[in-house]
PDB file of N, CA and C in Angstrom:
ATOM      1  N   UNK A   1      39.656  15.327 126.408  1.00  0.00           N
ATOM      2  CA  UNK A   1      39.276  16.472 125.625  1.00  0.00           C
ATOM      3  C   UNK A   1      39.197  17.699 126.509  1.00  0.00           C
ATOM      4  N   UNK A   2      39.350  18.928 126.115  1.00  0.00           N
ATOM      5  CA  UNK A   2      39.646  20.220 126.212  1.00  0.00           C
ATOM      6  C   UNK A   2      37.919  20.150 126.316  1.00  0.00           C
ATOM      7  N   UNK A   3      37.481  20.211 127.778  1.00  0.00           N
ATOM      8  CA  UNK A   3      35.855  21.424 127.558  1.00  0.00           C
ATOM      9  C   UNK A   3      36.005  22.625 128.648  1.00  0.00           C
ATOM     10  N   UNK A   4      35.417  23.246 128.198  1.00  0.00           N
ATOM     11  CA  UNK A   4      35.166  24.729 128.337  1.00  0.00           C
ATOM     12  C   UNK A   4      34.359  24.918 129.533  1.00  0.00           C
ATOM     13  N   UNK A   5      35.250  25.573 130.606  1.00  0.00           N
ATOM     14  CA  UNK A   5      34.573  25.220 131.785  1.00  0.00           C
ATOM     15  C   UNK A   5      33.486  26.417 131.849  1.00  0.00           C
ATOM     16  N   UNK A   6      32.596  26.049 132.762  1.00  0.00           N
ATOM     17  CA  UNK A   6      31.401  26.827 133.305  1.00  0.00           C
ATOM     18  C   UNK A   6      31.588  28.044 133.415  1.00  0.00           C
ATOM     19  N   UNK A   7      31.390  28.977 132.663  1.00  0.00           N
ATOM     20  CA  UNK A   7      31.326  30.691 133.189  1.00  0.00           C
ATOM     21  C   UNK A   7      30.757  31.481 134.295  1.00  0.00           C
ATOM     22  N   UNK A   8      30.667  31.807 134.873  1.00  0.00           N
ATOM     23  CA  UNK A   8      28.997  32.670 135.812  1.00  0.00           C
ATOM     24  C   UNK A   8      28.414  33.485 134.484  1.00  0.00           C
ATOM     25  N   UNK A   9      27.037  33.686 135.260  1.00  0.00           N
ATOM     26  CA  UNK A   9      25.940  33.813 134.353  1.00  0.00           C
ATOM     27  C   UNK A   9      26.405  35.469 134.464  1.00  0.00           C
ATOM     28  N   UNK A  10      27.301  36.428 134.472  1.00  0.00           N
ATOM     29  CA  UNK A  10      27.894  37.632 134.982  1.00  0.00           C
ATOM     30  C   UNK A  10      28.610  37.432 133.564  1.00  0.00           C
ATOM     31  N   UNK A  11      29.240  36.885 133.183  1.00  0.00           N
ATOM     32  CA  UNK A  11      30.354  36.557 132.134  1.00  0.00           C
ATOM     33  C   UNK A  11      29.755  36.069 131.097  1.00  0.00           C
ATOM     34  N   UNK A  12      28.923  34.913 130.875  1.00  0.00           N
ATOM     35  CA  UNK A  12      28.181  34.621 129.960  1.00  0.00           C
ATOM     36  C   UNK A  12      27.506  35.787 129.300  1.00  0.00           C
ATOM     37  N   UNK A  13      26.354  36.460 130.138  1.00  0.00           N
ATOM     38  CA  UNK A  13      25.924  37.292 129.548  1.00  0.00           C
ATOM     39  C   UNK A  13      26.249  39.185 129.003  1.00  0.00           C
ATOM     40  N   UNK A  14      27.935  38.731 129.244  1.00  0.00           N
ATOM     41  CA  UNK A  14      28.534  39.770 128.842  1.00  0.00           C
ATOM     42  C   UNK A  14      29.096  39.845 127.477  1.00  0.00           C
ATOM     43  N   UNK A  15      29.453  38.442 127.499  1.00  0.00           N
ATOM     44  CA  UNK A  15      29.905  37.590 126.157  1.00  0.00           C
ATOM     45  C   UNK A  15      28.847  37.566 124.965  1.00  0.00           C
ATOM     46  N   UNK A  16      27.658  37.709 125.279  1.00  0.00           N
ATOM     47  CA  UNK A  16      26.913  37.730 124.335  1.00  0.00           C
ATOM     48  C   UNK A  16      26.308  38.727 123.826  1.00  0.00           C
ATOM     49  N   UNK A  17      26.097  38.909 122.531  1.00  0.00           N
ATOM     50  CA  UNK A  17      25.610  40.075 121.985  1.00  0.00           C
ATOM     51  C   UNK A  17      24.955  40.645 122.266  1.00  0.00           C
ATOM     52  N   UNK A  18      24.784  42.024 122.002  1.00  0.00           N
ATOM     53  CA  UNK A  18      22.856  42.894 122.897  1.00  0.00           C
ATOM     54  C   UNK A  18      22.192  42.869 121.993  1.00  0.00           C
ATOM     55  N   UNK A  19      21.205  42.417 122.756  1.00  0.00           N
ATOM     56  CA  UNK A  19      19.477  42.636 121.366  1.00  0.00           C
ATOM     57  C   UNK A  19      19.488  44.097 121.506  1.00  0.00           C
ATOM     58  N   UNK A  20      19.727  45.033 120.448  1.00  0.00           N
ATOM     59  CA  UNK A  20      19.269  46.086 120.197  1.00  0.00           C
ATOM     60  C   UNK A  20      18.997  46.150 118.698  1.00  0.00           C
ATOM     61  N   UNK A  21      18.406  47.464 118.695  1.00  0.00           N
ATOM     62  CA  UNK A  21      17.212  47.687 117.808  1.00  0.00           C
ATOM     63  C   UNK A  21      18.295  47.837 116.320  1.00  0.00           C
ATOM     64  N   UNK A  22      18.177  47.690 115.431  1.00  0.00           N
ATOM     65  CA  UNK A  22      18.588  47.791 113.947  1.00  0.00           C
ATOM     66  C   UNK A  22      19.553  49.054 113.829  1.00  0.00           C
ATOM     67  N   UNK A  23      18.587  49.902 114.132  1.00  0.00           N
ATOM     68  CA  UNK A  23      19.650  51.630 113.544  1.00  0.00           C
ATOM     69  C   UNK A  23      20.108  51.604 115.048  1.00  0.00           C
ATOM     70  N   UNK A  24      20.054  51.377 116.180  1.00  0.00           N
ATOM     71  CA  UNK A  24      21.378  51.625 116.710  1.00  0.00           C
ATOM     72  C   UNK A  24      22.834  50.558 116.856  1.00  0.00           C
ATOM     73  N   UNK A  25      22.859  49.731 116.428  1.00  0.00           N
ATOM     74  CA  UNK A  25      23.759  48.418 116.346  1.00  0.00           C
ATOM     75  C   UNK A  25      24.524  49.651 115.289  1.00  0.00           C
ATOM     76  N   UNK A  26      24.643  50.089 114.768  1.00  0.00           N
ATOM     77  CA  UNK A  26      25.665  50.803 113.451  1.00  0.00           C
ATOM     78  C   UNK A  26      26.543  51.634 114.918  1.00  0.00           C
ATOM     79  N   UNK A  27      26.236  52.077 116.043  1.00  0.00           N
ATOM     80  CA  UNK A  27      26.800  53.024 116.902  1.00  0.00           C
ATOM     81  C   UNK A  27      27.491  51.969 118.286  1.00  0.00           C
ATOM     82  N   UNK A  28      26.784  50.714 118.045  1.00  0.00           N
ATOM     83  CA  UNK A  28      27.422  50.163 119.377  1.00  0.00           C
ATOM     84  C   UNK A  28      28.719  49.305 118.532  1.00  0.00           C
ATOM     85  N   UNK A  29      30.127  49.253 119.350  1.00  0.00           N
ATOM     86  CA  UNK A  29      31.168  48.336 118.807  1.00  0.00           C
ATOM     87  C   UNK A  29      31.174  47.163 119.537  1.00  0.00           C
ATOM     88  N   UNK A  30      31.101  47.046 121.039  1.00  0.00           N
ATOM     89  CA  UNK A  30      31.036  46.128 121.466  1.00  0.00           C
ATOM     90  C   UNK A  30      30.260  46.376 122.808  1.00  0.00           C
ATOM     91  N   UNK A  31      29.946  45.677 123.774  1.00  0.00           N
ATOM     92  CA  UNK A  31      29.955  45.466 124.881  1.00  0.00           C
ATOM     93  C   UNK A  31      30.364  45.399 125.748  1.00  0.00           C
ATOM     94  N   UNK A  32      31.102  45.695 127.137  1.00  0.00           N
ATOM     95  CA  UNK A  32      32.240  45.007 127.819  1.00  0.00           C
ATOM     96  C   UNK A  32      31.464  45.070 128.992  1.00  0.00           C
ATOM     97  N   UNK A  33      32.736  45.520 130.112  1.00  0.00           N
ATOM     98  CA  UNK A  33      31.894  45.229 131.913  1.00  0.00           C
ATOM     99  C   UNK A  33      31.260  46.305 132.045  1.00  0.00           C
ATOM    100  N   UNK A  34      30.558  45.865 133.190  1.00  0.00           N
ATOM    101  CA  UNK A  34      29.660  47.119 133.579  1.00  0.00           C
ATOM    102  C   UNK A  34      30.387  48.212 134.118  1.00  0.00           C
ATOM    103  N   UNK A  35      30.116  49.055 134.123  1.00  0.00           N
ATOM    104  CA  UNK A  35      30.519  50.759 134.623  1.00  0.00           C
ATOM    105  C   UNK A  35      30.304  50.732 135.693  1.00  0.00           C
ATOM    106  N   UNK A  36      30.918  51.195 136.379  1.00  0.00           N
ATOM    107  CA  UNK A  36      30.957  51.384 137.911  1.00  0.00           C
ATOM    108  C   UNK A  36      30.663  52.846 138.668  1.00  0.00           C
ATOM    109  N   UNK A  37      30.136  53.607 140.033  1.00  0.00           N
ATOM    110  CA  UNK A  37      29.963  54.700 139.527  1.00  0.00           C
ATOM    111  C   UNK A  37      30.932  55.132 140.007  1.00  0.00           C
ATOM    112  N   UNK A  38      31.937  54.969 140.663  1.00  0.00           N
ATOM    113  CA  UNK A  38      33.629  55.781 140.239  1.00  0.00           C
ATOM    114  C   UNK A  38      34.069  56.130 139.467  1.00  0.00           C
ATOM    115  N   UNK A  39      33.657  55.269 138.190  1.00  0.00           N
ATOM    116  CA  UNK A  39      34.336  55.765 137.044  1.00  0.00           C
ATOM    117  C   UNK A  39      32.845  56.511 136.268  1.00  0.00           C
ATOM    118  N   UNK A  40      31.558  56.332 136.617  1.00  0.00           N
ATOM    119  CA  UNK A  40      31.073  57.769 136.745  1.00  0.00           C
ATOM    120  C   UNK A  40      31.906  59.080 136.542  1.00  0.00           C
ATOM    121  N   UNK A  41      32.225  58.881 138.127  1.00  0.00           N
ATOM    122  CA  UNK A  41      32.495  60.403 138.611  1.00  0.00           C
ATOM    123  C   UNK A  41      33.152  60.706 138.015  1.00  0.00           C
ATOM    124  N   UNK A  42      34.587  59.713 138.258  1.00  0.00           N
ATOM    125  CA  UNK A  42      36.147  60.069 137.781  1.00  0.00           C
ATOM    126  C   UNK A  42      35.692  61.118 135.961  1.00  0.00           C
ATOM    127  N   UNK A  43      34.417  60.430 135.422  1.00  0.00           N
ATOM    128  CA  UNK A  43      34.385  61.069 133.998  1.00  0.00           C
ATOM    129  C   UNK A  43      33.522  62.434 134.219  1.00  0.00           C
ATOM    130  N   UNK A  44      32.596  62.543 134.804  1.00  0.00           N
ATOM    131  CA  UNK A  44      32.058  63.944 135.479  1.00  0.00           C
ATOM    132  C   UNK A  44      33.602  64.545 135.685  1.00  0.00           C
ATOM    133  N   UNK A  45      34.377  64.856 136.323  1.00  0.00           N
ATOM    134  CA  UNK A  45      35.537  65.233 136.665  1.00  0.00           C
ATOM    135  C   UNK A  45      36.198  65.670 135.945  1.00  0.00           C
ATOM    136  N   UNK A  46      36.000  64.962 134.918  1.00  0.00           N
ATOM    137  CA  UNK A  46      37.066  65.164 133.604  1.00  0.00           C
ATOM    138  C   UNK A  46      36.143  65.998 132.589  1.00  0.00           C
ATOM    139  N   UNK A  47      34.912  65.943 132.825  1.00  0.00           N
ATOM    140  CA  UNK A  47      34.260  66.625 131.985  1.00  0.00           C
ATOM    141  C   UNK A  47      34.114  68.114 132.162  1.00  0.00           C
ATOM    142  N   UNK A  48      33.977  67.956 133.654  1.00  0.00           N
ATOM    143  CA  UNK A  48      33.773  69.692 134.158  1.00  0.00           C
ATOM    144  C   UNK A  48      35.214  70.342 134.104  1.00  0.00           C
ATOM    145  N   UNK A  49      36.426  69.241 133.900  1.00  0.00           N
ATOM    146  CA  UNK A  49      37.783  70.039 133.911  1.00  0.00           C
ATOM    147  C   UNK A  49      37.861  70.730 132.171  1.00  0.00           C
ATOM    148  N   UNK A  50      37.501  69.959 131.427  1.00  0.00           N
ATOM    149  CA  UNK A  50      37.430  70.019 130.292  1.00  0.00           C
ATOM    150  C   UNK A  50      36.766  71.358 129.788  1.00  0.00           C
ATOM    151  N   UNK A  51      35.521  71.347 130.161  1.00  0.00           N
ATOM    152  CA  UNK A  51      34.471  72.495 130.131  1.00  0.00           C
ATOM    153  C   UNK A  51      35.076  73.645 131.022  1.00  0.00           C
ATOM    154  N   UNK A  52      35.922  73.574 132.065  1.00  0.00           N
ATOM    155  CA  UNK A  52      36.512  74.842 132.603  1.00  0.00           C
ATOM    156  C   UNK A  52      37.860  75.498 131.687  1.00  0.00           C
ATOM    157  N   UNK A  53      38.555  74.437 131.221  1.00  0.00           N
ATOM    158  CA  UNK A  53      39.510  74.933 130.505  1.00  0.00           C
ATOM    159  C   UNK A  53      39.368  75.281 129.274  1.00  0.00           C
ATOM    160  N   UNK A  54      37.799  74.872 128.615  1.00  0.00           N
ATOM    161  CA  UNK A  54      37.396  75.937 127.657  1.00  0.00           C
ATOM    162  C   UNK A  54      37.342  76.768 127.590  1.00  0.00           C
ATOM    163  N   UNK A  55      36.448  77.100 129.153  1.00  0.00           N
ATOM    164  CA  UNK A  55      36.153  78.567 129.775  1.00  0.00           C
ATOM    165  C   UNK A  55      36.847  79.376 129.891  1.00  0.00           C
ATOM    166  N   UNK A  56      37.840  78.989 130.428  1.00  0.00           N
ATOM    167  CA  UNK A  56      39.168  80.099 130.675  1.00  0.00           C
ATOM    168  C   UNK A  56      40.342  80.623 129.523  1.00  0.00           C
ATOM    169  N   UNK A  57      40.036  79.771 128.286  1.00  0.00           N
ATOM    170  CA  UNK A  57      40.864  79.573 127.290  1.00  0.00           C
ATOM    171  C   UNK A  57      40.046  80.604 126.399  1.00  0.00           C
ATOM    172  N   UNK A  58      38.581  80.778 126.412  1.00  0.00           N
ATOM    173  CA  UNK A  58      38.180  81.302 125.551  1.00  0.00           C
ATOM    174  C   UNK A  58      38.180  83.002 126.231  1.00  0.00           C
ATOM    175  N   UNK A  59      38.169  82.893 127.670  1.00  0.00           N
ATOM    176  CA  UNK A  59      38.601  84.377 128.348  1.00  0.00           C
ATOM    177  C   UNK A  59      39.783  84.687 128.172  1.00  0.00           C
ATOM    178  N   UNK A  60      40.684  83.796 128.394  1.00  0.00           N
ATOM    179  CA  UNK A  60      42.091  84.352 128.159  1.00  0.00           C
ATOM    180  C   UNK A  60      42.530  84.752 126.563  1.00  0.00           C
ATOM    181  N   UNK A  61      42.002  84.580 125.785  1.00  0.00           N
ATOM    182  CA  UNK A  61      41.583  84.690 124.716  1.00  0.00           C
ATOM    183  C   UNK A  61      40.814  86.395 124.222  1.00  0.00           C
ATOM    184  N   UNK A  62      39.857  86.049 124.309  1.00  0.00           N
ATOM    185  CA  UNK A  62      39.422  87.276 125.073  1.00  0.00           C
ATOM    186  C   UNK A  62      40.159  88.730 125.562  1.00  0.00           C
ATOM    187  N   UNK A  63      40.372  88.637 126.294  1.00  0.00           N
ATOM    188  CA  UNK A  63      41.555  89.562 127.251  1.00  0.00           C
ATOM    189  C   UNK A  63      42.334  89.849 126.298  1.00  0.00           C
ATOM    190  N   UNK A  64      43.126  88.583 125.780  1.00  0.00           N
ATOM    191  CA  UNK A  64      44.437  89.023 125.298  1.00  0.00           C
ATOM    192  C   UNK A  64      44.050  90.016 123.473  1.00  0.00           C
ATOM    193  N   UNK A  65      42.867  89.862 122.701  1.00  0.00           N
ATOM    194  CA  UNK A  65      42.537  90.736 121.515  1.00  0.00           C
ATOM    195  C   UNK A  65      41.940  92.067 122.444  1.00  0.00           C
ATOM    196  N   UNK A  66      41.243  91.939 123.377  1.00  0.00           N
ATOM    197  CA  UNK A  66      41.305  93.393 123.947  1.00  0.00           C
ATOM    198  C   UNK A  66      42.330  94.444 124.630  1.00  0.00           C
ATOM    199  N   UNK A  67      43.501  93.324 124.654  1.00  0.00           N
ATOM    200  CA  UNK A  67      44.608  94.689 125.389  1.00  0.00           C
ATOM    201  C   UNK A  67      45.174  94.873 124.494  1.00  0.00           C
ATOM    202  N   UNK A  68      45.037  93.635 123.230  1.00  0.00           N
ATOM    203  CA  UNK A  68      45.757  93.929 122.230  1.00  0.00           C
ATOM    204  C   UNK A  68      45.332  95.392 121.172  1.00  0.00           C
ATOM    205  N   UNK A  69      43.732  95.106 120.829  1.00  0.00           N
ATOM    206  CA  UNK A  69      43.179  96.290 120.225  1.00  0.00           C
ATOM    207  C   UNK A  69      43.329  97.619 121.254  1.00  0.00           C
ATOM    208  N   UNK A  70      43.343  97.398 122.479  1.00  0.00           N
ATOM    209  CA  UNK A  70      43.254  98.666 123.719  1.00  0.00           C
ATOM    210  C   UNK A  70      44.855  99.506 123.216  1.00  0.00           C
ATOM    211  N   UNK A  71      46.084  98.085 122.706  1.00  0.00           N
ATOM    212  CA  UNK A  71      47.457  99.025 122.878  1.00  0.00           C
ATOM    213  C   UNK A  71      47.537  99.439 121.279  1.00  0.00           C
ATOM    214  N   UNK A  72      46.456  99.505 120.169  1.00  0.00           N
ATOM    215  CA  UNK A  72      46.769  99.763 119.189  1.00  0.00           C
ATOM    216  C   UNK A  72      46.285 100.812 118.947  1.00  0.00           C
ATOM    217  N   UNK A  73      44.873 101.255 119.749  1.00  0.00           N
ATOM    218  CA  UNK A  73      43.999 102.541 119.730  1.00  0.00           C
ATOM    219  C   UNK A  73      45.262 103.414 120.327  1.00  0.00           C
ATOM    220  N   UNK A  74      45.831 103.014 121.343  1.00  0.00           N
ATOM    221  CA  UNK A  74      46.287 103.959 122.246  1.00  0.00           C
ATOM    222  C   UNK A  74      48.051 104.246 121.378  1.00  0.00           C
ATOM    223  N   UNK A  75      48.160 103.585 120.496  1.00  0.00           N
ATOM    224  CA  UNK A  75      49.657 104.200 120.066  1.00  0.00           C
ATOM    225  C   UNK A  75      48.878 104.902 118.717  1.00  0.00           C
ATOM    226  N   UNK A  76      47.849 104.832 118.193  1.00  0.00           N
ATOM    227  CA  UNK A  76      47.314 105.424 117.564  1.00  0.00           C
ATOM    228  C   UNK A  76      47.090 106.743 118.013  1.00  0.00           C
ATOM    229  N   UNK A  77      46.367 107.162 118.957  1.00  0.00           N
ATOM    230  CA  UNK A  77      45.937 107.970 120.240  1.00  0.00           C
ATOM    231  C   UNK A  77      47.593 108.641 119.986  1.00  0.00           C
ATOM    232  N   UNK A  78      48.889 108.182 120.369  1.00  0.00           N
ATOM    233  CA  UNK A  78      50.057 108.415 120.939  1.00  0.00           C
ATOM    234  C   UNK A  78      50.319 109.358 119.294  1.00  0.00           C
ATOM    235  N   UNK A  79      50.536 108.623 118.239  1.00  0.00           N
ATOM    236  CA  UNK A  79      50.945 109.246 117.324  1.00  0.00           C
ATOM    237  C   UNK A  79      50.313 110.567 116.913  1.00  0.00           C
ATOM    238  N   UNK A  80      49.135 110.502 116.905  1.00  0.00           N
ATOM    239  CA  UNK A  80      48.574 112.020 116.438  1.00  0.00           C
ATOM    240  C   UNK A  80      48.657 113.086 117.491  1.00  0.00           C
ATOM    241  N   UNK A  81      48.529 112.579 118.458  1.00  0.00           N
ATOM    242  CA  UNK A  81      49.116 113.614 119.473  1.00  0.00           C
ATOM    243  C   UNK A  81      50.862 114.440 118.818  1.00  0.00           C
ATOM    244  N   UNK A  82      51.643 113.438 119.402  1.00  0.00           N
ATOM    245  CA  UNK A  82      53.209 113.968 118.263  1.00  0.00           C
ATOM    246  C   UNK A  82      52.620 114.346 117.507  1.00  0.00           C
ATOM    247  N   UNK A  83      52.379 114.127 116.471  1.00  0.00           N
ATOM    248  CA  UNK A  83      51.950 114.936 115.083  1.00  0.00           C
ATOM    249  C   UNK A  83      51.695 116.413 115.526  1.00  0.00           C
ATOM    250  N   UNK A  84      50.602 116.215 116.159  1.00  0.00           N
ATOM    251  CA  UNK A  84      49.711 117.268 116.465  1.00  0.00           C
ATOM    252  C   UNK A  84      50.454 118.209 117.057  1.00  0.00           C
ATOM    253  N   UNK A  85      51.387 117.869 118.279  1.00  0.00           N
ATOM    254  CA  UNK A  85      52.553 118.803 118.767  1.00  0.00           C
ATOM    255  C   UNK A  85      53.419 119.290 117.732  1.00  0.00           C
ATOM    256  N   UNK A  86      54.378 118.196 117.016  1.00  0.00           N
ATOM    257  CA  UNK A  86      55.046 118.763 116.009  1.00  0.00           C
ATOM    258  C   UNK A  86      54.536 119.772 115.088  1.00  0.00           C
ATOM    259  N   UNK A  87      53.435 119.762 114.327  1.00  0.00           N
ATOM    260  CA  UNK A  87      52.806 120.838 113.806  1.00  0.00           C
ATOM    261  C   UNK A  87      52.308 122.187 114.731  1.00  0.00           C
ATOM    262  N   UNK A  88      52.037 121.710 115.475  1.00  0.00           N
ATOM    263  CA  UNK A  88      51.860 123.223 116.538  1.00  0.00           C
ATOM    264  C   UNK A  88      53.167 124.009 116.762  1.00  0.00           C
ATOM    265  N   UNK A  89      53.948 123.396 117.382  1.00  0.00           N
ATOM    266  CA  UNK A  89      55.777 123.932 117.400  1.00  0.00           C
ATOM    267  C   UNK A  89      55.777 124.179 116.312  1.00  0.00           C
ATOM    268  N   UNK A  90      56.102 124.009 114.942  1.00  0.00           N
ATOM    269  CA  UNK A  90      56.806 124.597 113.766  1.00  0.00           C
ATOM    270  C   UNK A  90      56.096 125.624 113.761  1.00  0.00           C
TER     271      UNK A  90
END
């Protein structure tokens, strides 16, 4: 017969379900290995890249409706001037 050899107690108790509390079991899917803190970091890393390229996305952003409104005042600015010449000359 096929038996099921001995696990370490590392594996066993990974395999088995977590006693947790009622309302949070709806948020956990499973269990797996433990986290390591490399992959810590590696996710710090990814988080602060994440959070910078917000940063810069929401400046570049930024920038770009202010040169945009800056070049609409200023051909605004541009036209009444002409105007303003043309009516002076005639």
């Amino acid at each position: 017969m096929d038996e099921t050899p001995n696990l370490p107690a590392k594996t066993q108790q990974a395999e088995e379900k977590p006693q947790l509390p009622d309302n949070l079991r709806q948020f956990v899917e499973q269990v797996g290995k433990p986290v390591t803190n490399r992959q810590i970091d590696n996710y710090a890393k990814l988080q602060e890249l994440e959070d910078r390229r917000k940063f810069l996305t929401t400046v570049i952003e930024a920038w770009e409706k202010q040169q945009t409104q800056d070049r609409d005042l200023r051909k605004k600015y541009a036209d009444w001037l002409m105007y303003g010449w043309a009516c002076r000359s005639s």
